[in-house]
C-alpha atoms as a PDB file:
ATOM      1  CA  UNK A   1       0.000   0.000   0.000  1.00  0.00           C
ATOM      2  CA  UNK A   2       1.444   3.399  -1.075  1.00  0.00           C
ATOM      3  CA  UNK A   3       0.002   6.520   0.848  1.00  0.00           C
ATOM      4  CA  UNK A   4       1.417   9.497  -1.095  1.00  0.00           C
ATOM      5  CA  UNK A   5       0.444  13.172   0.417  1.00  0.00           C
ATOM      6  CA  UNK A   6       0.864  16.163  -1.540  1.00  0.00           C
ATOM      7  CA  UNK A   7       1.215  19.795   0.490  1.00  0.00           C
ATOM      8  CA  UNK A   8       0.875  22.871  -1.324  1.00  0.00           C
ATOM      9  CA  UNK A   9       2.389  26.093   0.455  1.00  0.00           C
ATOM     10  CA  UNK A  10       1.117  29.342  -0.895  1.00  0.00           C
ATOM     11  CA  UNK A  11       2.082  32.443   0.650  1.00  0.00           C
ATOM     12  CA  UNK A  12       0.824  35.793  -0.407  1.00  0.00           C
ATOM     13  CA  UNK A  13       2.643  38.965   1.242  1.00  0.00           C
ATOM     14  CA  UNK A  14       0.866  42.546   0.819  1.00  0.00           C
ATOM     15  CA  UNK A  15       2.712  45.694   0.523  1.00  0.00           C
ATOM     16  CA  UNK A  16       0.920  48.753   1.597  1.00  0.00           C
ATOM     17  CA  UNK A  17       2.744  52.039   0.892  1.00  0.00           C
ATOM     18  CA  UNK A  18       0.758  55.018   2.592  1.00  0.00           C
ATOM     19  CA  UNK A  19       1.311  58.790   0.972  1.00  0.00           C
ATOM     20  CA  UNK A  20       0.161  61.599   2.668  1.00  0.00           C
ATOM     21  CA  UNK A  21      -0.338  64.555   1.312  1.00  0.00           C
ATOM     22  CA  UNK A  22      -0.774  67.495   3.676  1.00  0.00           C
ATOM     23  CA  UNK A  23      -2.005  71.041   2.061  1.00  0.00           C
ATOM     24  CA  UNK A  24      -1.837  74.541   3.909  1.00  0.00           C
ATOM     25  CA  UNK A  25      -4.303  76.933   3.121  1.00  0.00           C
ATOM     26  CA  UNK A  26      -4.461  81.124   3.801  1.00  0.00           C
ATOM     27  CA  UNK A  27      -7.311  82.578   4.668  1.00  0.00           C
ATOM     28  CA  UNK A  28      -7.847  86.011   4.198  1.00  0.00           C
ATOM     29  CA  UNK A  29     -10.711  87.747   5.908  1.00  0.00           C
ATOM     30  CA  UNK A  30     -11.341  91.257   4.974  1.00  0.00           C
ATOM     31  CA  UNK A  31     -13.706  92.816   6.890  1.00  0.00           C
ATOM     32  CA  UNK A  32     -15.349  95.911   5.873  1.00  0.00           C
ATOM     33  CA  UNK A  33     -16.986  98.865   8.235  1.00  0.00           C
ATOM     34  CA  UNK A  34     -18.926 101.288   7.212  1.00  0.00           C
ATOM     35  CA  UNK A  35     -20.157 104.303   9.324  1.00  0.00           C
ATOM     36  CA  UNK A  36     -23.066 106.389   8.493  1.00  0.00           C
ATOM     37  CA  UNK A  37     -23.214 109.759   9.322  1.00  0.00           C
ATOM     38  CA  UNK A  38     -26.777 111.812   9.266  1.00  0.00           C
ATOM     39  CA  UNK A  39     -27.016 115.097   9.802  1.00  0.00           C
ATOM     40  CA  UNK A  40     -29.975 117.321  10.072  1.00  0.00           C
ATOM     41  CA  UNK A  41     -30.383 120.860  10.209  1.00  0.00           C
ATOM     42  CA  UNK A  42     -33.551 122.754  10.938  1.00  0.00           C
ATOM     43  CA  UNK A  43     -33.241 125.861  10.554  1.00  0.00           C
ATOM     44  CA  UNK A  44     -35.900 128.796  11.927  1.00  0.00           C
ATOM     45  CA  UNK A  45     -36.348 131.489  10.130  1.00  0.00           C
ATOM     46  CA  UNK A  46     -38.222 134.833  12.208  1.00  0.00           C
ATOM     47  CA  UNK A  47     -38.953 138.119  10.094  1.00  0.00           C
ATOM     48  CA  UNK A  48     -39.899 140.856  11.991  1.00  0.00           C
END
């Protein structure tokens, strides 16, 4: 009686390779006032 066993190895390996990527940004705020400025005049006129 012959017992034959075959074995079959498989090996996978996995490579990862990470890139990051990092981006700075500005930010410009303008800001903008405005002041308004009414005047009124009354004016009061007497003839005599």
């Amino acid at each position: 009686t012959t017992t034959e066993t075959t074995t079959t190895e498989t090996t996978t390996e996995t490579t990862t390779t990470e890139t990051t990527t990092e981006t700075t940004t500005t930010e410009t705020t303008t800001e903008t006032t405005t002041t308004e400025t009414t005047t009124e005049t009354t004016t009061t006129e007497t003839t005599t």
